[in-house]
Protein backbone atom coordinates (compact mmCIF):
# COMPACT_ATOMS: atom_id res chain seq x y z
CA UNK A 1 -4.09 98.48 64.41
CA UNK A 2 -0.75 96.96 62.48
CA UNK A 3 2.37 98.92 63.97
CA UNK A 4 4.01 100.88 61.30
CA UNK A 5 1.26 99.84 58.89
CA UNK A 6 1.84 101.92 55.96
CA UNK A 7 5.45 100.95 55.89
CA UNK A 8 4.71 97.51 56.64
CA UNK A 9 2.06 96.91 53.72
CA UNK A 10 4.94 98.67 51.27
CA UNK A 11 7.43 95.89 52.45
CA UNK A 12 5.07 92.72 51.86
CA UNK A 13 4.18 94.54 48.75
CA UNK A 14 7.75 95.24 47.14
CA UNK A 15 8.53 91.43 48.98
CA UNK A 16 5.93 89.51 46.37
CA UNK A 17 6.45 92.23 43.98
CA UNK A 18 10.26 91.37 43.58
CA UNK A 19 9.68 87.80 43.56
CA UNK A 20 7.40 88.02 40.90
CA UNK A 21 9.85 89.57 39.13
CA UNK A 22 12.52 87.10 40.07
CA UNK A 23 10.62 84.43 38.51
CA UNK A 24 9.94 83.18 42.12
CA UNK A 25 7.18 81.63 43.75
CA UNK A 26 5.37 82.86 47.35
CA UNK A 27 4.89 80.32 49.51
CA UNK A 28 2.08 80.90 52.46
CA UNK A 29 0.83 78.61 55.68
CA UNK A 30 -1.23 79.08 58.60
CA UNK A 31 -3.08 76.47 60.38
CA UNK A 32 -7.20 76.87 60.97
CA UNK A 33 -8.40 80.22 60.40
CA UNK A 34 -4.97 81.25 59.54
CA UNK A 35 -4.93 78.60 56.92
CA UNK A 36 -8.16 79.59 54.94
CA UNK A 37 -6.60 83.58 55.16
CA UNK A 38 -3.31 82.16 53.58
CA UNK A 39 -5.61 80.16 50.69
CA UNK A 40 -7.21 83.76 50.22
CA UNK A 41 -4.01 85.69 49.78
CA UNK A 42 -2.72 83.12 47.41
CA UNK A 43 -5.89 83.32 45.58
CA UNK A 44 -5.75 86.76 45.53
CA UNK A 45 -2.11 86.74 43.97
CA UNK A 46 -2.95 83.79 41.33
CA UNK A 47 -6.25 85.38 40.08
CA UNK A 48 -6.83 89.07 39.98
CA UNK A 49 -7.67 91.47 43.14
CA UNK A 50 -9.07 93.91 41.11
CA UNK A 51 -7.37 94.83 37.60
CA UNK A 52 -7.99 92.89 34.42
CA UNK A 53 -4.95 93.49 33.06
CA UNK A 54 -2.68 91.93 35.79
CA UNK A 55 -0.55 89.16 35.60
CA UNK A 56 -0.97 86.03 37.99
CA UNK A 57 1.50 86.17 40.50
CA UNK A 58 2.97 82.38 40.91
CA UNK A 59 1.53 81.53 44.77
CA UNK A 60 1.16 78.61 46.39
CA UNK A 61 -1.13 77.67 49.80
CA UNK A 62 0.69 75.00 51.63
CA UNK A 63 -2.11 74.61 53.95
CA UNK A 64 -3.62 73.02 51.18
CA UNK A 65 -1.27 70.09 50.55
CA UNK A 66 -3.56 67.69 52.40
CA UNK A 67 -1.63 64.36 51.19
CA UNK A 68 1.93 65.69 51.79
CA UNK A 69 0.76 67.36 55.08
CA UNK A 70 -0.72 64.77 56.93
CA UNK A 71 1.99 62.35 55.54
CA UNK A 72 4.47 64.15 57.19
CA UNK A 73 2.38 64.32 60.22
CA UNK A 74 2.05 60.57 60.31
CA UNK A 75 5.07 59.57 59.96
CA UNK A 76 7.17 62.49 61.52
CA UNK A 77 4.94 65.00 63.22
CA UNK A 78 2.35 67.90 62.64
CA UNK A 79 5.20 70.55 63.11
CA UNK A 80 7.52 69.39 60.66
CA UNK A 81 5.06 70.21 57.92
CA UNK A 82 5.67 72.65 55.40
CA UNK A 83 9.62 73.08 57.09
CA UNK A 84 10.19 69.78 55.13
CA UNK A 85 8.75 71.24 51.84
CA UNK A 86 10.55 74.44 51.93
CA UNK A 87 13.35 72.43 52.98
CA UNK A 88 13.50 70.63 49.53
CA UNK A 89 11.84 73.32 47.39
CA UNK A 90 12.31 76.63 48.55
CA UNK A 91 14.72 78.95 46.37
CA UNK A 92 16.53 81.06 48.63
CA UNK A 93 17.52 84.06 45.59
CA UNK A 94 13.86 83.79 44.48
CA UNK A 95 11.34 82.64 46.35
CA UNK A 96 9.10 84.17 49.65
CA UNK A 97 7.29 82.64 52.63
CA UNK A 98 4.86 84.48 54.53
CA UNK A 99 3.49 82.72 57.65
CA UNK A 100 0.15 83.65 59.76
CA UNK A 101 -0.42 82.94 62.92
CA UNK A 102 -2.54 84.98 65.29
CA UNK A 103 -0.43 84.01 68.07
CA UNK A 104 2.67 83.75 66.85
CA UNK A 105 3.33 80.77 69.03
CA UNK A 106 2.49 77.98 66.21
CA UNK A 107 5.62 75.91 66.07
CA UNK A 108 4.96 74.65 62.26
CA UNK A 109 4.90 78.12 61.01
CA UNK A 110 7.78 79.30 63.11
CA UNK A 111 9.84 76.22 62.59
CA UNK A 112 9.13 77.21 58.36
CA UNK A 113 10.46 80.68 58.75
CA UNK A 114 13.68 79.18 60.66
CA UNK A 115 14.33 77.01 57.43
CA UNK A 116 14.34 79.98 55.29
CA UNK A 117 16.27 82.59 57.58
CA UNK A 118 19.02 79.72 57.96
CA UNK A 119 18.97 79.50 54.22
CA UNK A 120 19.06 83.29 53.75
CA UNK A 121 15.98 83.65 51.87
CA UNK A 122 13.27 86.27 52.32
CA UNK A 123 10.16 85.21 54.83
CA UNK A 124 7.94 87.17 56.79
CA UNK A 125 5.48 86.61 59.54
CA UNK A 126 1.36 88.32 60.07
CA UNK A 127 1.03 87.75 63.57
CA UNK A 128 -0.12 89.79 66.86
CA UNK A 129 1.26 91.41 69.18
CA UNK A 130 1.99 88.08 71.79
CA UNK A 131 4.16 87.50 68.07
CA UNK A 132 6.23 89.77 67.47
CA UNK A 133 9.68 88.75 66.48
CA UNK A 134 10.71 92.09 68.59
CA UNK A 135 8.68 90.75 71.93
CA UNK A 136 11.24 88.36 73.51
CA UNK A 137 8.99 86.37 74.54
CA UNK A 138 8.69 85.27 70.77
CA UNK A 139 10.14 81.92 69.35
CA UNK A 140 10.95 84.06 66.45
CA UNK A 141 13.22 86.76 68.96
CA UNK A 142 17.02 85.40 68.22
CA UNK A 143 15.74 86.09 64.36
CA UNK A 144 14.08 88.69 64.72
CA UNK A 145 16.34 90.89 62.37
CA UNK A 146 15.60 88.29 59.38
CA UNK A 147 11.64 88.45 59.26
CA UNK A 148 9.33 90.70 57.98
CA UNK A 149 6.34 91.19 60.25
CA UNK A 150 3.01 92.71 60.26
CA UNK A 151 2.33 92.36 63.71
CA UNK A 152 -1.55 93.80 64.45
CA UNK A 153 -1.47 95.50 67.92
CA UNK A 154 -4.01 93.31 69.73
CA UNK A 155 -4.05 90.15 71.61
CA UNK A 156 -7.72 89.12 70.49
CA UNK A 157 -7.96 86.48 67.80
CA UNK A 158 -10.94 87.97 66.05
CA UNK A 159 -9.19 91.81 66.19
CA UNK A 160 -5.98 89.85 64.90
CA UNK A 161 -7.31 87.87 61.66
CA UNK A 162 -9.97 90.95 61.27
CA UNK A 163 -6.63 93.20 60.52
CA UNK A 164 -4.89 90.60 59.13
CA UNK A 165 -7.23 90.26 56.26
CA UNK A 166 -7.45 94.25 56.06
CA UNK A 167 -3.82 93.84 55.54
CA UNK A 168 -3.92 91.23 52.76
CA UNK A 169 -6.19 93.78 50.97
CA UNK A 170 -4.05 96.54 51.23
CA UNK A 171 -0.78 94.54 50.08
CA UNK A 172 -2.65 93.59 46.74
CA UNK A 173 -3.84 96.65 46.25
CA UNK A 174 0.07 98.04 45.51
CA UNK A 175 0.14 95.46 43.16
CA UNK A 176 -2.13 96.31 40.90
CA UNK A 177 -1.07 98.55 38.16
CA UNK A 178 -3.43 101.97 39.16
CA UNK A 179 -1.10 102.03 42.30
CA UNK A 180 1.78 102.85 40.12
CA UNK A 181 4.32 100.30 41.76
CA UNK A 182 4.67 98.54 38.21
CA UNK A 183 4.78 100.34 34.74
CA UNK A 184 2.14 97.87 33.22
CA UNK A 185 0.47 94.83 34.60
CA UNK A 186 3.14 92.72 32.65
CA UNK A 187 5.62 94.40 34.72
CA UNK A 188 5.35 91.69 37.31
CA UNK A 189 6.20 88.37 34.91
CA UNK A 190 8.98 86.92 36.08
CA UNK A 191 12.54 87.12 33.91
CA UNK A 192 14.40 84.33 35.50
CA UNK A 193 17.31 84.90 32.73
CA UNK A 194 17.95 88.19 34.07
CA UNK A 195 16.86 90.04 30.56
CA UNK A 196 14.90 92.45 31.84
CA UNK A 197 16.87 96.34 32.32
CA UNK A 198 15.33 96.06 36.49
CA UNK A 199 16.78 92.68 36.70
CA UNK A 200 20.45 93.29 37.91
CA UNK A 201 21.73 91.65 40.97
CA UNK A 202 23.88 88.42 41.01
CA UNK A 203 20.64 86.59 41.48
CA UNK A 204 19.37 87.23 38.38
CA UNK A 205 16.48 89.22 39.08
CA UNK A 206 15.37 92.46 40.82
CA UNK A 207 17.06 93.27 44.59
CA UNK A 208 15.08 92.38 47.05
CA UNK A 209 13.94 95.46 49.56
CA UNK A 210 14.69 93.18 52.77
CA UNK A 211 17.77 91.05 52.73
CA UNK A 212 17.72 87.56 55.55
């Protein structure tokens, strides 16, 4: 049900695998449903999926900033939050957002992938099909060339975060060792110096598969 799906779970794949090795951190948000999905991904990435012997990939939930988000909701407004954290803390050469939302529509999470398009950094979107950066109907349309998508072909909610999850799954399964993407499990820690012999763009780490 995701268009292009094998190509499209390779991309998120080589996105978090690159900023792993980067030294970089990936940042994902969604709000209700979406939100407890993006707490499961991260959790997925900072503990294990199914390998032993891999490395904790540095993730963070912001759906679960609860202080910081309804500050800024308070005093500013719901859909400011996380654009003003990635606005102060987001690394453009390292880091990656992903944002879910099953419609595509949720300002907060397209506001967020705005701030890091304008900043050139790497973000990506799991949506559906109302979504798509490629429907013009999408907020995301004018940027559509910067962001990553995995857009499930379905306008039902349920269908939508059903896939989305599916999808998830699939991503973290390329990054465990067995699937041959990394040489060892320890292939993913992060060599902000630039040591490493795959680490060799200005940026100091590997080059990213999709550039913003």
């Amino acid at each position: 049900m995701i268009k292009d799906e094998v190509e499209t779970i390779e991309s998120f794949a080589a996105g978090i695998r690159d900023t792993a090795r980067n030294g970089g951190t990936v940042y994902i948000f969604g709000n209700g449903g979406s939100a407890s999905q993006a707490d499961h991904f991260a959790g997925e990435l900072l503990g294990r999926f199914r390998s032993t012997d891999r490395p904790p990939i540095r993730a963070h939930c912001l759906s679960n900033e609860v202080g910081a988000l309804t500050a800024t909701a308070n005093d500013f407004e719901y859909a400011a939050w996380p654009q003003r954290f990635l606005s102060a803390c987001f690394i453009p050469s390292r880091d990656m957002f992903i944002g879910l939302s099953t419609s595509g529509m949720s300002e907060n999470v397209t506001r967020a992938i705005r701030v890091v398009t304008q900043a050139r950094g790497y973000c990506a979107i799991m949506t559906g099909e109302r979504g798509d950066p490629f429907n013009p109907l999408s907020p995301l349309y004018d940027c559509r060339a910067r962001v990553l998508a995995s857009v499930v072909s379905s306008l039902d909610v349920c269908d939508i975060q059903e896939a989305t999850i599916r999808c998830i799954h699939e991503v973290c399964k390329l990054l465990e060792p067995a699937a041959g993407w990394v040489q060892s499990g320890f292939d993913l820690v992060g060599d902000p110096e630039g040591h490493g012999e795959e680490n060799n763009n200005n940026d100091g780490g590997a080059e990213r598969p999709y550039h913003a």
